[in-house]
Protein backbone atom coordinates (compact mmCIF):
# COMPACT_ATOMS: atom_id res chain seq x y z
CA UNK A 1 0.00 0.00 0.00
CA UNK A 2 1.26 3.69 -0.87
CA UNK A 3 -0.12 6.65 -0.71
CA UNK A 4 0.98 10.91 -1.22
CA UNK A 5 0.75 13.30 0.99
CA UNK A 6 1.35 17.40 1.43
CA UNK A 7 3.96 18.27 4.02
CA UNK A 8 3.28 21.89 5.16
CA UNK A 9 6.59 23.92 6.71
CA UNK A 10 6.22 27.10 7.63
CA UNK A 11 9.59 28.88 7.48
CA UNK A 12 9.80 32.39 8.54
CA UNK A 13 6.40 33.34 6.77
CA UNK A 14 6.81 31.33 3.81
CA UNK A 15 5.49 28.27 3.46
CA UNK A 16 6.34 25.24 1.78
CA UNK A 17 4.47 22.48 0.42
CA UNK A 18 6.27 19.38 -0.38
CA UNK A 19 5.00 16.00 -2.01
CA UNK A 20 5.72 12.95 -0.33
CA UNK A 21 5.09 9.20 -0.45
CA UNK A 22 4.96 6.71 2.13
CA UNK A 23 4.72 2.95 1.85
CA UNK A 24 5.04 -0.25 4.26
CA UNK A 25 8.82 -1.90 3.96
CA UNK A 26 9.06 -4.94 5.87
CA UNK A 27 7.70 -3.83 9.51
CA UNK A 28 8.43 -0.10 9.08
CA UNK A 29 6.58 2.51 7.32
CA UNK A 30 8.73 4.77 4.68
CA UNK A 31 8.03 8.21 3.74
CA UNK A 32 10.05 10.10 0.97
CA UNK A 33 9.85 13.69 -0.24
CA UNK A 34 9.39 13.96 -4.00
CA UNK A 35 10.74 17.49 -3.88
CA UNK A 36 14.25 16.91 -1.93
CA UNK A 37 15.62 13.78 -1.46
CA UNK A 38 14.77 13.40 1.77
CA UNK A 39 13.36 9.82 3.91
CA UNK A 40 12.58 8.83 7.10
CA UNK A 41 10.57 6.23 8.72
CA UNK A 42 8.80 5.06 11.62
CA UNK A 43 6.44 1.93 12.61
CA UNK A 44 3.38 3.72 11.62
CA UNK A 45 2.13 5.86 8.39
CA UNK A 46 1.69 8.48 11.61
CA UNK A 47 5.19 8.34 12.96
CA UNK A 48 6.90 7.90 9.90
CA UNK A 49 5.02 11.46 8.29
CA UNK A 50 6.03 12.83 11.77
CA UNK A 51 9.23 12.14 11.11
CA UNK A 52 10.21 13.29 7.68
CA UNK A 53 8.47 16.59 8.78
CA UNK A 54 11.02 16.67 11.65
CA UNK A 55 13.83 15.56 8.81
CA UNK A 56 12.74 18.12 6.20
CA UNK A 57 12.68 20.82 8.92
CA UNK A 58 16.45 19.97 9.59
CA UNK A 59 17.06 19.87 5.95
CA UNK A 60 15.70 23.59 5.22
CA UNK A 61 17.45 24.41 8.45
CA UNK A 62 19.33 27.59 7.73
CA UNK A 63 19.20 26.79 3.85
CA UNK A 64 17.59 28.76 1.13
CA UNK A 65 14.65 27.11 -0.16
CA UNK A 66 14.35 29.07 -3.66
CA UNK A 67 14.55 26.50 -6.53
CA UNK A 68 12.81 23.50 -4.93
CA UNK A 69 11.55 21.68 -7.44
CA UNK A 70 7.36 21.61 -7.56
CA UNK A 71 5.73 18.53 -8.37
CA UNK A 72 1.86 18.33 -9.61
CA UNK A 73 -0.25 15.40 -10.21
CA UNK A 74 2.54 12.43 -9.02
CA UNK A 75 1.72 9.48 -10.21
CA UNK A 76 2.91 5.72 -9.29
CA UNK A 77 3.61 3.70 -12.08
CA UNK A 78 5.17 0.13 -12.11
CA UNK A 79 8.57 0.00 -14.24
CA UNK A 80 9.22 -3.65 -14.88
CA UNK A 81 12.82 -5.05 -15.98
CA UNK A 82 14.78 -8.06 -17.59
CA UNK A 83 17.62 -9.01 -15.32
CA UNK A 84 19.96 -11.70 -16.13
C-alpha cells in the first residue's frame, strides 16, 4: 500500500508544500519527499510522516529554499525489468 501526501513547513512566513510518499517496507513505514531527497521512517504511516516533517525541517534548516523543485499530479507507475 502507498499513498501521497502534502507536508506543510512554515519557514519564517513562507510556506512550503512538499509532495511525499509513504509505503510499508518490511515492519516499518517509509516516507520520501518527492521534492528533496529526503526519507525517514517510523512503525506507523503516523510516525513515519512525523518524522520526515522533523527531517525536512532539519534539511531547510538555515538553507535557502528558492529552486525547490514543484511537483503536480505524481503518479505511481510500475517499471518492470529483464535481469539476467
Amino acid at each position: 500500500m502507498r499513498y501521497l501526501s502534502t507536508c506543510v513547513i512554515m519557514r519564517k512566513m513562507k510556506k512550503l508544500e512538499l509532495q511525499t510518499i509513504v509505503w510499508r517496507e518490511g515492519k516499518q513505514w517509509v516516507a520520501q519527499c518527492l521534492n528533496v531527497d529526503v526519507s525517514s521512517f517510523g512503525p506507523t504511516q503516523k510516525s513515519a510522516l512525523k518524522n520526515i516533517r522533523e527531517a525536512l525541517e532539519l534539511y531547510f534548516e538555515g538553507v535557502s529554499p528558492l529552486k525547490i523543485p514543484q511537483v503536480k499530479s505524481p503518479a505511481i507507475r510500475s517499471t518492470v525489468l529483464q535481469h539476467v
